[in-house]
Protein backbone atom coordinates (compact mmCIF):
# COMPACT_ATOMS: atom_id res chain seq x y z
CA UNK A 1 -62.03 -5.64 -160.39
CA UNK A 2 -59.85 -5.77 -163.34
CA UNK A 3 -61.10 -5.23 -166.78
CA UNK A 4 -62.56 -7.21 -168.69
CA UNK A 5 -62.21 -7.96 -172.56
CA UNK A 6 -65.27 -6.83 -174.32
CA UNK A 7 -64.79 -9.56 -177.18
CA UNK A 8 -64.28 -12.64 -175.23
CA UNK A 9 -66.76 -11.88 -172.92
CA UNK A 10 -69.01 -11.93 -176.06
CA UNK A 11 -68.09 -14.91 -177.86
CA UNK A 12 -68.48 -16.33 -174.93
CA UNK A 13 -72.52 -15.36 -174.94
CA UNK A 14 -72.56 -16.13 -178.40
CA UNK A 15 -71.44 -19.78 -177.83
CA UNK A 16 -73.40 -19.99 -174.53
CA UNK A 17 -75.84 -17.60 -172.72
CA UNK A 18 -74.57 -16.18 -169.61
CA UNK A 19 -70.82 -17.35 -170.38
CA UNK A 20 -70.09 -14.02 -170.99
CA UNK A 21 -71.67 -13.05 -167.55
CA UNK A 22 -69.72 -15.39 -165.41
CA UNK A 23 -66.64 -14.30 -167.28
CA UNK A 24 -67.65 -10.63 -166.70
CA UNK A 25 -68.01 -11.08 -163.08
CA UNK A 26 -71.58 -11.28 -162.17
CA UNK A 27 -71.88 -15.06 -161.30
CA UNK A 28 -75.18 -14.93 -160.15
CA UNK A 29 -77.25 -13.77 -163.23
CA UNK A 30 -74.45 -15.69 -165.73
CA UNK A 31 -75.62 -19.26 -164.03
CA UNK A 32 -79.45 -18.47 -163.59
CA UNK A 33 -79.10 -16.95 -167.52
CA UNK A 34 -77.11 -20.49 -168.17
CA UNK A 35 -79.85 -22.64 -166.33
CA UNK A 36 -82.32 -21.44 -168.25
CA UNK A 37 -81.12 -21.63 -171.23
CA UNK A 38 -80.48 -25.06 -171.40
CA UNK A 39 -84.66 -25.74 -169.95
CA UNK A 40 -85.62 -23.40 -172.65
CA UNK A 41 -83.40 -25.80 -175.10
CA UNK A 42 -84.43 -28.55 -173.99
CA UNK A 43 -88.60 -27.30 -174.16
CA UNK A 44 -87.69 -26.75 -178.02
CA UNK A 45 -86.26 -29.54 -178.72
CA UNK A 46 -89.03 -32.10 -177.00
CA UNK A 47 -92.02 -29.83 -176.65
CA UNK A 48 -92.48 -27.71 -179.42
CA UNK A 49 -90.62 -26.00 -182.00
CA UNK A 50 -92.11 -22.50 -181.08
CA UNK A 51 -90.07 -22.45 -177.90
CA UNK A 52 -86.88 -21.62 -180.86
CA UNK A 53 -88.19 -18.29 -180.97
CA UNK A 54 -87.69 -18.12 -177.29
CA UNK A 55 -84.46 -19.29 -177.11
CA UNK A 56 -83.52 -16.43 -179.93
CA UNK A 57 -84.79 -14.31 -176.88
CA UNK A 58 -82.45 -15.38 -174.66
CA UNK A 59 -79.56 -15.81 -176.11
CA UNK A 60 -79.95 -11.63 -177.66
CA UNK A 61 -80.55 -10.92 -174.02
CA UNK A 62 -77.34 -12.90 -173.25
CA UNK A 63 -75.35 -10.82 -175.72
CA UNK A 64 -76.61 -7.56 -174.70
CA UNK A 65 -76.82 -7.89 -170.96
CA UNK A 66 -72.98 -9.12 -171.38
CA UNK A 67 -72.09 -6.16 -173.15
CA UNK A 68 -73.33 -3.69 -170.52
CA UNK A 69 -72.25 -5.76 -167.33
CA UNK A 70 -68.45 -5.42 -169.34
CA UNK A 71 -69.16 -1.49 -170.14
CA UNK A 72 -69.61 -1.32 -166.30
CA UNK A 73 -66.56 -3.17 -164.77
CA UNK A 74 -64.64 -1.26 -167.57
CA UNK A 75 -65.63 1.99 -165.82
CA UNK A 76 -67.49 2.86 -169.74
């Protein structure tokens, strides 16, 4: 697999969880990551408001699971 640039893969998580993921290679975990970002969204915005803290969760996950998934195509 070719390499992969560290940065775009995460502005890509920083604009949307599991962007980076897809981009990085690992389809699977990038879409589920996606998915559930949105339903966790979507609980904060017409459930409650604690559900924001959750989505902070996620989308820190996003960032860092991005940045290892690109350390290990890149061979780092």
């Amino acid at each position: 697999m070719a390499e992969k640039n560290m940065i775009v893969a995460l502005i890509l998580s920083f604009l949307w969880s599991g962007l980076g993921l897809i981009y990085a290679g690992d389809m699977q975990k990038g879409i589920i990551l996606a998915v559930a970002a949105v339903i966790i969204y979507l609980l904060f915005w017409y459930v409650s408001t604690i559900f924001g803290i959750v989505v902070f969760i996620v989308w820190i996950y996003s960032l860092y699971a991005t940045y290892k998934e690109v350390q290990a195509v890149n061979g780092a």
